[in-house]
C-alpha atoms as a PDB file:
ATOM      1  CA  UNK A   1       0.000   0.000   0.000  1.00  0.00           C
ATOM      2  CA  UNK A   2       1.412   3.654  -0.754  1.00  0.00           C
ATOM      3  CA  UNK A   3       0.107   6.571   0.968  1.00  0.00           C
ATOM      4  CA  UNK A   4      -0.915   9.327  -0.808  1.00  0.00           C
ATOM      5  CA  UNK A   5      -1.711  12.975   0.163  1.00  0.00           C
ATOM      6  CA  UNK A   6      -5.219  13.635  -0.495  1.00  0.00           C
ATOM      7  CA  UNK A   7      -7.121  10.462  -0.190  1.00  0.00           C
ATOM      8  CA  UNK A   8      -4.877   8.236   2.771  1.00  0.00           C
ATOM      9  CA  UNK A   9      -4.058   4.828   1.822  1.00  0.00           C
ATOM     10  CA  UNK A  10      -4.512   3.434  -1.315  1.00  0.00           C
ATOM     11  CA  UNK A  11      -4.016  -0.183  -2.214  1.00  0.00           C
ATOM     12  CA  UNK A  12      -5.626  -2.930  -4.243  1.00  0.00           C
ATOM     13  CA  UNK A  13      -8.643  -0.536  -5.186  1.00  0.00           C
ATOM     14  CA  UNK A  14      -9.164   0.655  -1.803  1.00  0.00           C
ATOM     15  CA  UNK A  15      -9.088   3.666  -0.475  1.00  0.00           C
ATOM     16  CA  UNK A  16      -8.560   3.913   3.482  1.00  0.00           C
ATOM     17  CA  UNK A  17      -8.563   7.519   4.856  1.00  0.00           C
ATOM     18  CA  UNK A  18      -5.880   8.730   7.616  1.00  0.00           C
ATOM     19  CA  UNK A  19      -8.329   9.974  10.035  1.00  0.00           C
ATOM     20  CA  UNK A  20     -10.909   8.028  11.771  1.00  0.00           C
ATOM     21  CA  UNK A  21     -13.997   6.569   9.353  1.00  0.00           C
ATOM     22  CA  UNK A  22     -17.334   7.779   8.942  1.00  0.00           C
ATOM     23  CA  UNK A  23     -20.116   5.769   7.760  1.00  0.00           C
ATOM     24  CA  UNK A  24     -23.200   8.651   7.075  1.00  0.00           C
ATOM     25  CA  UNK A  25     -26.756   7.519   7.873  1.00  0.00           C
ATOM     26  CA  UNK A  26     -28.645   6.224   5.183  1.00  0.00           C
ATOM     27  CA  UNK A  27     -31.249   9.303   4.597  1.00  0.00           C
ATOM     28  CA  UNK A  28     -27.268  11.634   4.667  1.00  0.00           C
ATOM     29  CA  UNK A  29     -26.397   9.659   1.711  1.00  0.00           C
ATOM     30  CA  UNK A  30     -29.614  10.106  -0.100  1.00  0.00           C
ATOM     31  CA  UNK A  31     -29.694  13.744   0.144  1.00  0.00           C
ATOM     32  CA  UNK A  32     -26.341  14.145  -0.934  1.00  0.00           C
ATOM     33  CA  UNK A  33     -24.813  11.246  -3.176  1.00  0.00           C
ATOM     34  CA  UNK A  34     -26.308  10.839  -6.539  1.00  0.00           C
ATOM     35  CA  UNK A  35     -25.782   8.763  -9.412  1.00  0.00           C
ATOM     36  CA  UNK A  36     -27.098   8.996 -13.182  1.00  0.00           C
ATOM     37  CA  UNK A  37     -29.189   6.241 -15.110  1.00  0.00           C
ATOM     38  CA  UNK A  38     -29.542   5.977 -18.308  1.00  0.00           C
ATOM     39  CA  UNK A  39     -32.782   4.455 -19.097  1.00  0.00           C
ATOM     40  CA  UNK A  40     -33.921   3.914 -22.828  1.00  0.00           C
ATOM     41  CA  UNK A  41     -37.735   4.855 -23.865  1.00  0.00           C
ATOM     42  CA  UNK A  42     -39.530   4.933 -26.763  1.00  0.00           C
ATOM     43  CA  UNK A  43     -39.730   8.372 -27.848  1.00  0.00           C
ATOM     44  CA  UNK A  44     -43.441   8.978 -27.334  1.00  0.00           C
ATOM     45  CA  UNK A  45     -43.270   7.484 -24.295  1.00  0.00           C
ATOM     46  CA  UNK A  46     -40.775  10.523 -23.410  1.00  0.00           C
ATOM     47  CA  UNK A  47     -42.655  13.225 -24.884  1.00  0.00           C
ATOM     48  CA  UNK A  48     -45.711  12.137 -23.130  1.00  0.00           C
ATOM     49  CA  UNK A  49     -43.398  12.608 -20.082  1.00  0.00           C
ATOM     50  CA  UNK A  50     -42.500  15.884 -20.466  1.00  0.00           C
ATOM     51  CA  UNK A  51     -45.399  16.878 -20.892  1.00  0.00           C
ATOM     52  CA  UNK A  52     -46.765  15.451 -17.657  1.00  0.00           C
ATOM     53  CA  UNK A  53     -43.558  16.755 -15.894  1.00  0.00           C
ATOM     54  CA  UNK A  54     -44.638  20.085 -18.084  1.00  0.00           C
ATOM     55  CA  UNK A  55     -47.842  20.514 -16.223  1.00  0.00           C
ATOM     56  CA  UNK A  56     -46.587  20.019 -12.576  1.00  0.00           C
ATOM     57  CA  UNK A  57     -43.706  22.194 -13.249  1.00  0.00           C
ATOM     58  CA  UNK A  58     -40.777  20.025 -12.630  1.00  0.00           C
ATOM     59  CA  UNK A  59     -38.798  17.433 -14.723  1.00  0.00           C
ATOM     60  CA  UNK A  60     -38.523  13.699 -16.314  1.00  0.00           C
ATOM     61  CA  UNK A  61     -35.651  13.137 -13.473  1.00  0.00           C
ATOM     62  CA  UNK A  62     -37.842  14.466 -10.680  1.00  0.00           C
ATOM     63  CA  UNK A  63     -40.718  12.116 -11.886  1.00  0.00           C
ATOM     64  CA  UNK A  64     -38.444   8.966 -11.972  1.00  0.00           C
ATOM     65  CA  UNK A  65     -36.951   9.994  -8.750  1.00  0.00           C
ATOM     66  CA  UNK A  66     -40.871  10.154  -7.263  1.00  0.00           C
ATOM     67  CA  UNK A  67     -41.556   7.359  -8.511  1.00  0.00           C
ATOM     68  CA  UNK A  68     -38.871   5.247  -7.399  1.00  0.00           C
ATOM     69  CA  UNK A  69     -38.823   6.143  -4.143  1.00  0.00           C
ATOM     70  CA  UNK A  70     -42.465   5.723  -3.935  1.00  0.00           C
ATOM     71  CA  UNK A  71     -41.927   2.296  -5.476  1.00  0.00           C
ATOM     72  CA  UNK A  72     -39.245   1.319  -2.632  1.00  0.00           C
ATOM     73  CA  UNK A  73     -41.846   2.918   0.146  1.00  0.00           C
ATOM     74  CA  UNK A  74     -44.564   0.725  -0.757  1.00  0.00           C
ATOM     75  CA  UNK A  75     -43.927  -2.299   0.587  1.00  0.00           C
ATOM     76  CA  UNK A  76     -42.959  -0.924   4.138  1.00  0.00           C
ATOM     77  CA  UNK A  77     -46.125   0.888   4.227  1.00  0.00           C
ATOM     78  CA  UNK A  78     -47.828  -1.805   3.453  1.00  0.00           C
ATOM     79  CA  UNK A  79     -46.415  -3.570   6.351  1.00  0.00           C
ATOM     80  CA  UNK A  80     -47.309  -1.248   8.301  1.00  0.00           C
ATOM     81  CA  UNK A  81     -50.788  -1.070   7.467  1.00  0.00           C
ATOM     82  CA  UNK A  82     -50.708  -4.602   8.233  1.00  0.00           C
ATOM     83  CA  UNK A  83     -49.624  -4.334  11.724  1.00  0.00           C
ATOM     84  CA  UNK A  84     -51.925  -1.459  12.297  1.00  0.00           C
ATOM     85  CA  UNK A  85     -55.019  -3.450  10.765  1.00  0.00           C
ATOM     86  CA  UNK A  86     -53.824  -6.655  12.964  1.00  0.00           C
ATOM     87  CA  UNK A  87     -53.696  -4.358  16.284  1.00  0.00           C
ATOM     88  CA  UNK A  88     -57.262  -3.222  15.621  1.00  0.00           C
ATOM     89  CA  UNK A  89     -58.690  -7.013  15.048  1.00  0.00           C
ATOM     90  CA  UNK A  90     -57.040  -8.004  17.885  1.00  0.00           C
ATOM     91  CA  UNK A  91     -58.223  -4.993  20.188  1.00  0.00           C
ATOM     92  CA  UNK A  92     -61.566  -4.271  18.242  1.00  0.00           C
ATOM     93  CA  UNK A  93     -62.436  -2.204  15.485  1.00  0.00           C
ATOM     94  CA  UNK A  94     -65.570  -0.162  17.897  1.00  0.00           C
ATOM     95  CA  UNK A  95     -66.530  -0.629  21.248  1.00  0.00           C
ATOM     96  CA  UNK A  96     -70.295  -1.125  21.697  1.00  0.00           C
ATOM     97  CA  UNK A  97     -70.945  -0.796  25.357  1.00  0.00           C
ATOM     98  CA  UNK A  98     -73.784  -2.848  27.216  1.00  0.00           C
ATOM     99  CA  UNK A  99     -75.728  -4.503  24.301  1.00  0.00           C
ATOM    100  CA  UNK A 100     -78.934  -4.260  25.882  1.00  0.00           C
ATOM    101  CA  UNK A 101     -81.018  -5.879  22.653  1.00  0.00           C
ATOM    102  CA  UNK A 102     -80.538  -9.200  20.942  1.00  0.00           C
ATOM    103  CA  UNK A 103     -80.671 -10.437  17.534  1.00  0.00           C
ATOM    104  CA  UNK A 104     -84.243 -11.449  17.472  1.00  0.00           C
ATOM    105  CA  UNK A 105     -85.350  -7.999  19.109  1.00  0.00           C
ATOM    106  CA  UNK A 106     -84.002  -6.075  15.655  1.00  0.00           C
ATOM    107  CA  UNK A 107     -86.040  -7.690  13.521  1.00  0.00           C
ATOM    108  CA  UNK A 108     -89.616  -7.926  15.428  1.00  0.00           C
ATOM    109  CA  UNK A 109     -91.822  -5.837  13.690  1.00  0.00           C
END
């Protein structure tokens, strides 16, 4: 490994810093690391794009962006849901109080 001045230690593709490490949080390295796609559309497709992007004033990037990130939220709010549907089975979905009539008392007539 040789050391050089501006990254630390490099070797065998590495790079190893001087000081001590530090691993950001997950929602630090969404806000600030970024990496282009290149994704390949059929050219209506795109134009049809723009045009939505267009009409709520933004961009084809900021849709994808939306959309993948609401694609990767999905499934945990489902979850979610889930629990909170299982919690309210389990406790009740209303309380009724003293049931003071029966079945056969709703439907004399």
């Amino acid at each position: 490994m040789r050391r050089t001045p501006s990254t630390g230690y490099q070797g065998q593709g590495l790079v190893r810093s001087a000081r001590a490490a530090h691993i950001p949080s997950y929602t630090a390295a969404m806000e600030k690391a970024r990496r282009n796609v290149t994704l390949v559309v059929e050219e209506d497709l795109l134009l049809a794009a723009r045009k939505v992007a267009l009409d709520q004033r933004t961009s084809v990037n900021q849709l994808v962006r939306e959309y993948l990130a609401a694609a990767v939220e999905e499934p945990s709010r489902r979850r979610l849901a889930r629990a909170r549907l299982r919690k309210a089975f389990e406790t009740g979905l209303v309380e009724t109080g003293d049931r003071k009539w029966s079945r056969a008392d709703l439907y004399d007539r």
